[in-house]
PDB file of N, CA and C in Angstrom:
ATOM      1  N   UNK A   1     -10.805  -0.743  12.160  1.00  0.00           N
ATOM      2  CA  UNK A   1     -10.084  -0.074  11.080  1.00  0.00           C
ATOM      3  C   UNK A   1      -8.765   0.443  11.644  1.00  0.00           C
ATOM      4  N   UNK A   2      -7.744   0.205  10.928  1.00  0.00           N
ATOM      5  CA  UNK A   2      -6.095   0.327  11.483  1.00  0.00           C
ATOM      6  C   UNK A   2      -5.709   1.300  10.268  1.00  0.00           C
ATOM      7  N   UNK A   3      -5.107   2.628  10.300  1.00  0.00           N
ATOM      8  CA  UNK A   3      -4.449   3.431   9.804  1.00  0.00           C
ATOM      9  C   UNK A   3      -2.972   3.439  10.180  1.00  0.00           C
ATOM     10  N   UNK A   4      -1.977   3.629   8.758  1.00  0.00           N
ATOM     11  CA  UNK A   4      -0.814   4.347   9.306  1.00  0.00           C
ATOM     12  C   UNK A   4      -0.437   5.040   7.805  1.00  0.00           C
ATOM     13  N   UNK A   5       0.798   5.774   8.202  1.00  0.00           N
ATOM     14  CA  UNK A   5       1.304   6.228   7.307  1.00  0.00           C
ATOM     15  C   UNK A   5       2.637   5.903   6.708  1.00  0.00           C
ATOM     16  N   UNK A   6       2.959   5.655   5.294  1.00  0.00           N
ATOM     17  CA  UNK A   6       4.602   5.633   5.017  1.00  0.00           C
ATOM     18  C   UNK A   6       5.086   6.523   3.986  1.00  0.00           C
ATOM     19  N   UNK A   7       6.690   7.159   4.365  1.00  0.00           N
ATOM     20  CA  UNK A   7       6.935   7.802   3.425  1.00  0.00           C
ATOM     21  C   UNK A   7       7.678   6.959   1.970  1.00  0.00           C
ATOM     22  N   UNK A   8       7.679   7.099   1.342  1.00  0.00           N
ATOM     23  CA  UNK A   8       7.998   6.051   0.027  1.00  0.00           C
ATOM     24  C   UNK A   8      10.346   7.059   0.305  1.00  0.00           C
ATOM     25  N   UNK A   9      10.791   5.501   0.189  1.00  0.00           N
ATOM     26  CA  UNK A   9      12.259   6.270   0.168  1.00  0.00           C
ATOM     27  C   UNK A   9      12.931   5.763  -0.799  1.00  0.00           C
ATOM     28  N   UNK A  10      12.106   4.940  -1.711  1.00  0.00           N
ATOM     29  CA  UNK A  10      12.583   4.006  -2.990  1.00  0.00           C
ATOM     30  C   UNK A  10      12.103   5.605  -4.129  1.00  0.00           C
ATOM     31  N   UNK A  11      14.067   6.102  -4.120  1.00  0.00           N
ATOM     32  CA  UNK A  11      14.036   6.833  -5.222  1.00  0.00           C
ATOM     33  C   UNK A  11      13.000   6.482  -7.026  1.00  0.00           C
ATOM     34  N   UNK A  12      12.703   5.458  -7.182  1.00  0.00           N
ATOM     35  CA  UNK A  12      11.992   5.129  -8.336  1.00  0.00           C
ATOM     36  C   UNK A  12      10.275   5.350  -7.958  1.00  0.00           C
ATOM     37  N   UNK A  13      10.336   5.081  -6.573  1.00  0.00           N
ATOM     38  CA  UNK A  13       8.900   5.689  -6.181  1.00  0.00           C
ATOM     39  C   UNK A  13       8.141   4.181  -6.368  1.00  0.00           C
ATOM     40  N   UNK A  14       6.927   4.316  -6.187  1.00  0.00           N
ATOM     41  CA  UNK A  14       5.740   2.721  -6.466  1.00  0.00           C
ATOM     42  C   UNK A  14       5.594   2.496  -7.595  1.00  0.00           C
ATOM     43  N   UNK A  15       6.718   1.988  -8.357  1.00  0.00           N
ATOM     44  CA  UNK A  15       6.751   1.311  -9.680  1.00  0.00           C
ATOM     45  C   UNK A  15       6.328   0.190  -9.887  1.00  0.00           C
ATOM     46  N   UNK A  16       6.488  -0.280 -10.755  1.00  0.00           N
ATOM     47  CA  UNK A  16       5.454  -1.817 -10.860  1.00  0.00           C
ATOM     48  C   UNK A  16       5.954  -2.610 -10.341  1.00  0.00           C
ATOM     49  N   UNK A  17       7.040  -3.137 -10.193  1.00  0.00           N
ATOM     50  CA  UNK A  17       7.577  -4.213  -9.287  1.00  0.00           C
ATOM     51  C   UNK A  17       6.866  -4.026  -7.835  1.00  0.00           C
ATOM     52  N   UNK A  18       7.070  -3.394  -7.210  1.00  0.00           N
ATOM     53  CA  UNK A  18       6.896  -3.049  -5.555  1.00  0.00           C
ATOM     54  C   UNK A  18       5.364  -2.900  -5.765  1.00  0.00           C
ATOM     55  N   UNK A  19       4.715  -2.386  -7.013  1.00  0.00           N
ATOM     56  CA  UNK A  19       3.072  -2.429  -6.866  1.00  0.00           C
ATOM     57  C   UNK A  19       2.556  -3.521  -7.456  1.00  0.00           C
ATOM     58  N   UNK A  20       2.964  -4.333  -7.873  1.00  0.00           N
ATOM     59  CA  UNK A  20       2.719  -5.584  -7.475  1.00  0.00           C
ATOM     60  C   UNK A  20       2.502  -6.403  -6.668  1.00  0.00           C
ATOM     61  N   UNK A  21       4.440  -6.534  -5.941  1.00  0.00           N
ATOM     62  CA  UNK A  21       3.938  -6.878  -5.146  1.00  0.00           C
ATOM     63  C   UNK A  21       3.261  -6.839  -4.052  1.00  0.00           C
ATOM     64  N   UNK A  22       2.639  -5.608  -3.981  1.00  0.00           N
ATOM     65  CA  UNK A  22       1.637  -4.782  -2.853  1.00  0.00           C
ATOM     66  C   UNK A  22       0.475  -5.659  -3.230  1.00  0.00           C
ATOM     67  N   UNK A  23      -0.035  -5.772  -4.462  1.00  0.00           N
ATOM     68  CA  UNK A  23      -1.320  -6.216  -4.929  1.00  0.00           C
ATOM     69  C   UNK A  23      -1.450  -7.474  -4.389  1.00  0.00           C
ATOM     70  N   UNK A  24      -0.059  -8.381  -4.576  1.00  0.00           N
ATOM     71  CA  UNK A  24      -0.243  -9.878  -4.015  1.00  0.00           C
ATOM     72  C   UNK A  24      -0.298  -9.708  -2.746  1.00  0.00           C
ATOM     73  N   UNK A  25      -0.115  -9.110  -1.772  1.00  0.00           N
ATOM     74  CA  UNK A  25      -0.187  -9.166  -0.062  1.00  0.00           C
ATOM     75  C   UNK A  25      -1.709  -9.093  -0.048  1.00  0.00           C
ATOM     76  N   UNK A  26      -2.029  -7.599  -0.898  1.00  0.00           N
ATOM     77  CA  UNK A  26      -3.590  -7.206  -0.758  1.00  0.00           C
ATOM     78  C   UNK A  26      -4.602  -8.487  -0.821  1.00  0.00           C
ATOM     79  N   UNK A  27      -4.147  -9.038  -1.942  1.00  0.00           N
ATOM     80  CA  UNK A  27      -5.389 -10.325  -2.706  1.00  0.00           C
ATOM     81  C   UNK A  27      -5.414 -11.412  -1.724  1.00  0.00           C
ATOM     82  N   UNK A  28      -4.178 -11.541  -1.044  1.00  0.00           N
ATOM     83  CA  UNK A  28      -3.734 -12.802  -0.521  1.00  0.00           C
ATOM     84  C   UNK A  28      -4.925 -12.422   1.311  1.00  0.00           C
ATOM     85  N   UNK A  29      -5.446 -11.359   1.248  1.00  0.00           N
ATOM     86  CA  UNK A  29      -6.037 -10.752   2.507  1.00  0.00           C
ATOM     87  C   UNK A  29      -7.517 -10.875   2.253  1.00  0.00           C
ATOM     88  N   UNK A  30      -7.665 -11.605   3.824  1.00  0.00           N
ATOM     89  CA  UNK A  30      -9.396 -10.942   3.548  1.00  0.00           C
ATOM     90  C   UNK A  30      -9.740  -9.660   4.272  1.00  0.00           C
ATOM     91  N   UNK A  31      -8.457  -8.543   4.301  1.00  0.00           N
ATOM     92  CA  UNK A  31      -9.440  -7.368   4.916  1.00  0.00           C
ATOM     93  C   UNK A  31      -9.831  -6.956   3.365  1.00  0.00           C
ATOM     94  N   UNK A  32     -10.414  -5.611   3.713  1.00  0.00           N
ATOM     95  CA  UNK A  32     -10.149  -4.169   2.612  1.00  0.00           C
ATOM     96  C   UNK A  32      -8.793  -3.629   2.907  1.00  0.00           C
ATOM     97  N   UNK A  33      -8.332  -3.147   2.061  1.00  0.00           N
ATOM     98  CA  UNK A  33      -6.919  -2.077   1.873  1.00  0.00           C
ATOM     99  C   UNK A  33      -6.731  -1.340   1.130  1.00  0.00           C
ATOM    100  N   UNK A  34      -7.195   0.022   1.122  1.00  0.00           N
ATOM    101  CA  UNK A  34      -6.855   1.141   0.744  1.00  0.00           C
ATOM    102  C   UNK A  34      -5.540   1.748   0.822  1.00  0.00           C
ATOM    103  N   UNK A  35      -4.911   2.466  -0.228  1.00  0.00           N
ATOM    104  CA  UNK A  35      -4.130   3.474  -0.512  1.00  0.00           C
ATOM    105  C   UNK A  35      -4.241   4.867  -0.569  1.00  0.00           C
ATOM    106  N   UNK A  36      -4.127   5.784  -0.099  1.00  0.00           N
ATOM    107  CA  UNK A  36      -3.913   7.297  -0.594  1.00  0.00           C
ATOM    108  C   UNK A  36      -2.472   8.191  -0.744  1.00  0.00           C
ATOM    109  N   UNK A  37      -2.685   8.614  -1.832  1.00  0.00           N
ATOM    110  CA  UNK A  37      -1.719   9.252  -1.815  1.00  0.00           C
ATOM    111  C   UNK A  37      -1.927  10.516  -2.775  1.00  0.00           C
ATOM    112  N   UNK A  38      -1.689  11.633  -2.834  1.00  0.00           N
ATOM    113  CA  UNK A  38      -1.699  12.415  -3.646  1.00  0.00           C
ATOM    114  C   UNK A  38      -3.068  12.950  -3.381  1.00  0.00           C
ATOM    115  N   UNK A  39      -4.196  12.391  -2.486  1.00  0.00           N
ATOM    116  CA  UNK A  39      -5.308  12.776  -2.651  1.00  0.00           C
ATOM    117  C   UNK A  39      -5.913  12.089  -3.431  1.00  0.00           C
ATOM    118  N   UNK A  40      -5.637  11.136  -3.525  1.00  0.00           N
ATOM    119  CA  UNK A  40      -6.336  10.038  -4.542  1.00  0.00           C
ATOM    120  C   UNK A  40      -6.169   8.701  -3.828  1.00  0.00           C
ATOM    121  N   UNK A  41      -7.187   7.833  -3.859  1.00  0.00           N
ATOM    122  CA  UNK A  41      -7.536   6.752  -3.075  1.00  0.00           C
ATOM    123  C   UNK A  41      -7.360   5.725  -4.038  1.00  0.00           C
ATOM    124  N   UNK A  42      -7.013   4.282  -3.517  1.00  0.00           N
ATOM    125  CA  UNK A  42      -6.918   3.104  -4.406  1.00  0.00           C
ATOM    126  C   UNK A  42      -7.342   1.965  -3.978  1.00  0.00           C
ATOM    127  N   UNK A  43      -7.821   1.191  -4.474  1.00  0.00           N
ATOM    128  CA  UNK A  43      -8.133  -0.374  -3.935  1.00  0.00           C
ATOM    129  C   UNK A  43      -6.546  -0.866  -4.538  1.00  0.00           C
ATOM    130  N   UNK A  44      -5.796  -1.859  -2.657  1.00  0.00           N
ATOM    131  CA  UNK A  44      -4.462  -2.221  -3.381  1.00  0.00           C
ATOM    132  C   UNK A  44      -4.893  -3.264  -3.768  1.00  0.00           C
ATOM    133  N   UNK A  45      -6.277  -4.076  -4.010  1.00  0.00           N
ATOM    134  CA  UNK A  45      -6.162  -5.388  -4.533  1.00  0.00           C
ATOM    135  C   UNK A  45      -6.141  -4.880  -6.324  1.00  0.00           C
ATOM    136  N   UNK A  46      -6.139  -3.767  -6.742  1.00  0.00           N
ATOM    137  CA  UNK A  46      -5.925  -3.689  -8.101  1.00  0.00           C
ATOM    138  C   UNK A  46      -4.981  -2.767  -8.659  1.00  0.00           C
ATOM    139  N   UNK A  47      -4.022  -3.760  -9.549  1.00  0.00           N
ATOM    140  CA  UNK A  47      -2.933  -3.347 -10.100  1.00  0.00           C
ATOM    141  C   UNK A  47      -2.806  -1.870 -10.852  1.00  0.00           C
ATOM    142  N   UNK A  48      -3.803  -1.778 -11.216  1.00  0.00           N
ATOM    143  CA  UNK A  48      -4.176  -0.361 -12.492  1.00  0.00           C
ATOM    144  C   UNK A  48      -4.525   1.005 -11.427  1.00  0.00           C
ATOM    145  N   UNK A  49      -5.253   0.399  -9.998  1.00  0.00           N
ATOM    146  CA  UNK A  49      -5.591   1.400  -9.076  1.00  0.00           C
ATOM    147  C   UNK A  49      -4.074   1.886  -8.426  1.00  0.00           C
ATOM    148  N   UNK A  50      -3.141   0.936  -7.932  1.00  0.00           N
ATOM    149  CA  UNK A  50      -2.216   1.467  -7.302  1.00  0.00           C
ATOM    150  C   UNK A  50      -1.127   2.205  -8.307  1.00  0.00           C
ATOM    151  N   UNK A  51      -0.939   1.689  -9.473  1.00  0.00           N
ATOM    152  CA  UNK A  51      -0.084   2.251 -10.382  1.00  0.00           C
ATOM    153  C   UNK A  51      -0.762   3.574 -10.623  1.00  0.00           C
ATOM    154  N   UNK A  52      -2.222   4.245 -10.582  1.00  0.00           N
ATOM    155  CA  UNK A  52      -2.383   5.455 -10.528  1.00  0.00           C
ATOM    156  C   UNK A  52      -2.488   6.609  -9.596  1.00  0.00           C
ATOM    157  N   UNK A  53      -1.638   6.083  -8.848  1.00  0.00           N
ATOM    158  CA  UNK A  53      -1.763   6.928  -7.882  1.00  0.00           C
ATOM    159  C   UNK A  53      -0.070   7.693  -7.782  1.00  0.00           C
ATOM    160  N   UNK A  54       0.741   7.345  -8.858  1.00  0.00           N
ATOM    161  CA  UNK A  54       1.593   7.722  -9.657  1.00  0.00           C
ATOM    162  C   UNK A  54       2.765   8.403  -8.569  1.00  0.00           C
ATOM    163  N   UNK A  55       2.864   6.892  -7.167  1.00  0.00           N
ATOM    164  CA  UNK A  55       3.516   7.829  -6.036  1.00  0.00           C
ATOM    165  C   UNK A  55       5.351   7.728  -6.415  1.00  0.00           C
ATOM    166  N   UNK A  56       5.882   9.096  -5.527  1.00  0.00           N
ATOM    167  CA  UNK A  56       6.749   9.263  -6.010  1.00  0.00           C
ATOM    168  C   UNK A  56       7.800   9.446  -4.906  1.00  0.00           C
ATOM    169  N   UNK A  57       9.235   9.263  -5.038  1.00  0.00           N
ATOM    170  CA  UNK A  57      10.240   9.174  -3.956  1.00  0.00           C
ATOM    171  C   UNK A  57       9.341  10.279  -2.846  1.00  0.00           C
ATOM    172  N   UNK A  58       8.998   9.881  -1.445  1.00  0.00           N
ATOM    173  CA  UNK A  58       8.962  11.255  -0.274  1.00  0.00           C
ATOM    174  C   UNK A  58       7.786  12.053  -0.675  1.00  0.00           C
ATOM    175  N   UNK A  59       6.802  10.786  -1.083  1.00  0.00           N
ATOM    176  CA  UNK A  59       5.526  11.141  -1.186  1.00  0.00           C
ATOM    177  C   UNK A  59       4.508   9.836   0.147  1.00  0.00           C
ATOM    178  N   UNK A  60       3.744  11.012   0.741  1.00  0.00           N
ATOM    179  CA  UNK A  60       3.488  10.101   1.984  1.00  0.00           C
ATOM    180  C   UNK A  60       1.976   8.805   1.347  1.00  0.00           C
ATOM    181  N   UNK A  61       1.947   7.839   1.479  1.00  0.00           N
ATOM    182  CA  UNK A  61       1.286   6.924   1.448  1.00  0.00           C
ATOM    183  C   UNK A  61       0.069   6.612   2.936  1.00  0.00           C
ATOM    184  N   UNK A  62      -0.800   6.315   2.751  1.00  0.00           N
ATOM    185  CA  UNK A  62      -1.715   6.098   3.682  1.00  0.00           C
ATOM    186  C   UNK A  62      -2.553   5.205   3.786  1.00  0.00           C
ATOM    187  N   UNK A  63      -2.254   4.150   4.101  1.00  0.00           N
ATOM    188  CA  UNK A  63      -3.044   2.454   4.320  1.00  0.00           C
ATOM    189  C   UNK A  63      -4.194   3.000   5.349  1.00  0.00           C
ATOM    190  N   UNK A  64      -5.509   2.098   4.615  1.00  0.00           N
ATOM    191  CA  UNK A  64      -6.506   2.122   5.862  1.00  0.00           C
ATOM    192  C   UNK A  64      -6.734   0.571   5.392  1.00  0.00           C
ATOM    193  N   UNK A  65      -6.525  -0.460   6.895  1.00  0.00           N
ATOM    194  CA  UNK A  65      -6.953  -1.706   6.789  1.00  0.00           C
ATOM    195  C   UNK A  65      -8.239  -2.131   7.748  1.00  0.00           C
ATOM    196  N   UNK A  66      -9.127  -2.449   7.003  1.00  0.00           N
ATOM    197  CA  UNK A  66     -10.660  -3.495   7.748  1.00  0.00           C
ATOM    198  C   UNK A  66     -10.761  -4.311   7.660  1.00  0.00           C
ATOM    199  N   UNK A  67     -10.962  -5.149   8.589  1.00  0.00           N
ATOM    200  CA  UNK A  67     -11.325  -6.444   8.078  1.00  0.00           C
ATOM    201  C   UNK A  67     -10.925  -7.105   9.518  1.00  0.00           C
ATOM    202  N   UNK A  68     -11.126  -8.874   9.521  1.00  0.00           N
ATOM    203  CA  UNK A  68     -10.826  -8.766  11.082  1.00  0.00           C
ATOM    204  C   UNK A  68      -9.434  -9.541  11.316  1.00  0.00           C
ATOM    205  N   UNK A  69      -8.733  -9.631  10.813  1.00  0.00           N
ATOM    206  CA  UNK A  69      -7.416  -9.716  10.780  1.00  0.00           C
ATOM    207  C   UNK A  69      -6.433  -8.158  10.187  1.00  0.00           C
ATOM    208  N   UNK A  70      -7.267  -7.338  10.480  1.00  0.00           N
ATOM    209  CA  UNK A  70      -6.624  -6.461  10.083  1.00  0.00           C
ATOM    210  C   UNK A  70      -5.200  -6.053  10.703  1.00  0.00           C
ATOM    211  N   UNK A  71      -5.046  -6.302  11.870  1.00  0.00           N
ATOM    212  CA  UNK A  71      -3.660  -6.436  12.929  1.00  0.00           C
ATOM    213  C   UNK A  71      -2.641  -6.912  12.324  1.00  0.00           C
ATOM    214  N   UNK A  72      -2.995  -7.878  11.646  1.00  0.00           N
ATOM    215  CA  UNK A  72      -1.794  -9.019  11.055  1.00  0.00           C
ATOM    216  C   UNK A  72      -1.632  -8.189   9.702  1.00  0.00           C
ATOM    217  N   UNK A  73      -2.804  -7.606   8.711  1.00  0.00           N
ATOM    218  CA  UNK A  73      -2.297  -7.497   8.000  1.00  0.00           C
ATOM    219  C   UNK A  73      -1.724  -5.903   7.611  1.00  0.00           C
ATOM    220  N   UNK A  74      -1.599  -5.046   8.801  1.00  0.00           N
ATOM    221  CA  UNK A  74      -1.116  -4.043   9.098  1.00  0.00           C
ATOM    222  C   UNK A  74       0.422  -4.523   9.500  1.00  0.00           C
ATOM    223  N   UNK A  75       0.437  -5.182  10.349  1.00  0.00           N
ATOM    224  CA  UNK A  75       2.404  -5.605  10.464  1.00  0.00           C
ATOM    225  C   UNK A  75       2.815  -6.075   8.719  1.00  0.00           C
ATOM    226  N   UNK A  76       1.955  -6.896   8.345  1.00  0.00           N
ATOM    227  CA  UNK A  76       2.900  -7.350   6.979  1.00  0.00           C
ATOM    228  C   UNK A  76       2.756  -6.143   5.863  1.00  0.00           C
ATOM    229  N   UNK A  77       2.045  -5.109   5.879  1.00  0.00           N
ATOM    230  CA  UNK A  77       2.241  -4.280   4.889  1.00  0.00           C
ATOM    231  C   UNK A  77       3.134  -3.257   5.505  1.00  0.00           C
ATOM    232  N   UNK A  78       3.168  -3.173   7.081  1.00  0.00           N
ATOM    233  CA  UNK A  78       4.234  -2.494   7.416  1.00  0.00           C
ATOM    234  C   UNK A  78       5.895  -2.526   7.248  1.00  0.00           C
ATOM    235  N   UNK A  79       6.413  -4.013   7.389  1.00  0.00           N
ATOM    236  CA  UNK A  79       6.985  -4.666   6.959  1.00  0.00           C
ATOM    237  C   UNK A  79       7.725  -4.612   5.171  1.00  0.00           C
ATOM    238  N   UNK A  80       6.521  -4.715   4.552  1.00  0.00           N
ATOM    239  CA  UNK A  80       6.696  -4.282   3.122  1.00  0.00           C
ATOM    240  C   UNK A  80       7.279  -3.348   2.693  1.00  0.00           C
ATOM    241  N   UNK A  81       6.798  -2.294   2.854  1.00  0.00           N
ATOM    242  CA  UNK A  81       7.143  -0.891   2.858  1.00  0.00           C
ATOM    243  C   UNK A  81       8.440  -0.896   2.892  1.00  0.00           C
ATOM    244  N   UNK A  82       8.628  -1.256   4.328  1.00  0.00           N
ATOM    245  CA  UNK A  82      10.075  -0.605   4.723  1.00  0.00           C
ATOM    246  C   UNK A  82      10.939  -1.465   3.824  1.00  0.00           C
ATOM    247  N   UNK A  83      10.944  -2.727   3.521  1.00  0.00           N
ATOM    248  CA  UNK A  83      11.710  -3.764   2.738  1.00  0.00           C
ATOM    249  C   UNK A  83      11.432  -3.292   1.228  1.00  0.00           C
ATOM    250  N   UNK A  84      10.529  -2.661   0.754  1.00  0.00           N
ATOM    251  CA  UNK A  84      10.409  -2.345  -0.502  1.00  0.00           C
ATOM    252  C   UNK A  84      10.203  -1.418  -1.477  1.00  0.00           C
ATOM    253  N   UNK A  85       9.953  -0.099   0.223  1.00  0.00           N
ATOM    254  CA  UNK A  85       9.476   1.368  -0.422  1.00  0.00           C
ATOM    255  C   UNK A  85      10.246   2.354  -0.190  1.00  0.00           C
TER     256      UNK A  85
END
């Protein structure tokens, strides 16, 4: 299990575009990938879970990835972020 944290710097915050395309990295994975934010947890393979977690500019985000490529898919959501959050 691989943890990190990101701060969101996309003034619009995890709007549907960018939680989208979070969802397609997620689906496209065979780990698990969790979200938290706000104190509220999400499965990112679902669109309705990450859009409620209603994150907002310089609100911290918290990936937990399992699975056994989880390495790989910790660089590409790391990656994401910074290109999209």
């Amino acid at each position: 299990m691989i943890k990190f944290d990101y701060t969101i710097q996309d003034k619009l915050g995890l709007h549907a575009r960018p939680a989208g395309m979070l969802v397609k990295i997620a689906q496209g994975s065979g780990c698990k990938i969790s979200v938290l934010a706000n104190g509220t947890t999400a499965d990112a393979k679902r669109l309705f879970s990450i859009m409620s977690l209603c994150a907002k500019e310089n609100d911290r985000l918290t990936f937990t990835i399992e699975g056994e490529d989880e390495q790989t898919e910790t660089d590409r959501l790391k990656a994401f972020c910074k290109q999209n959050l």
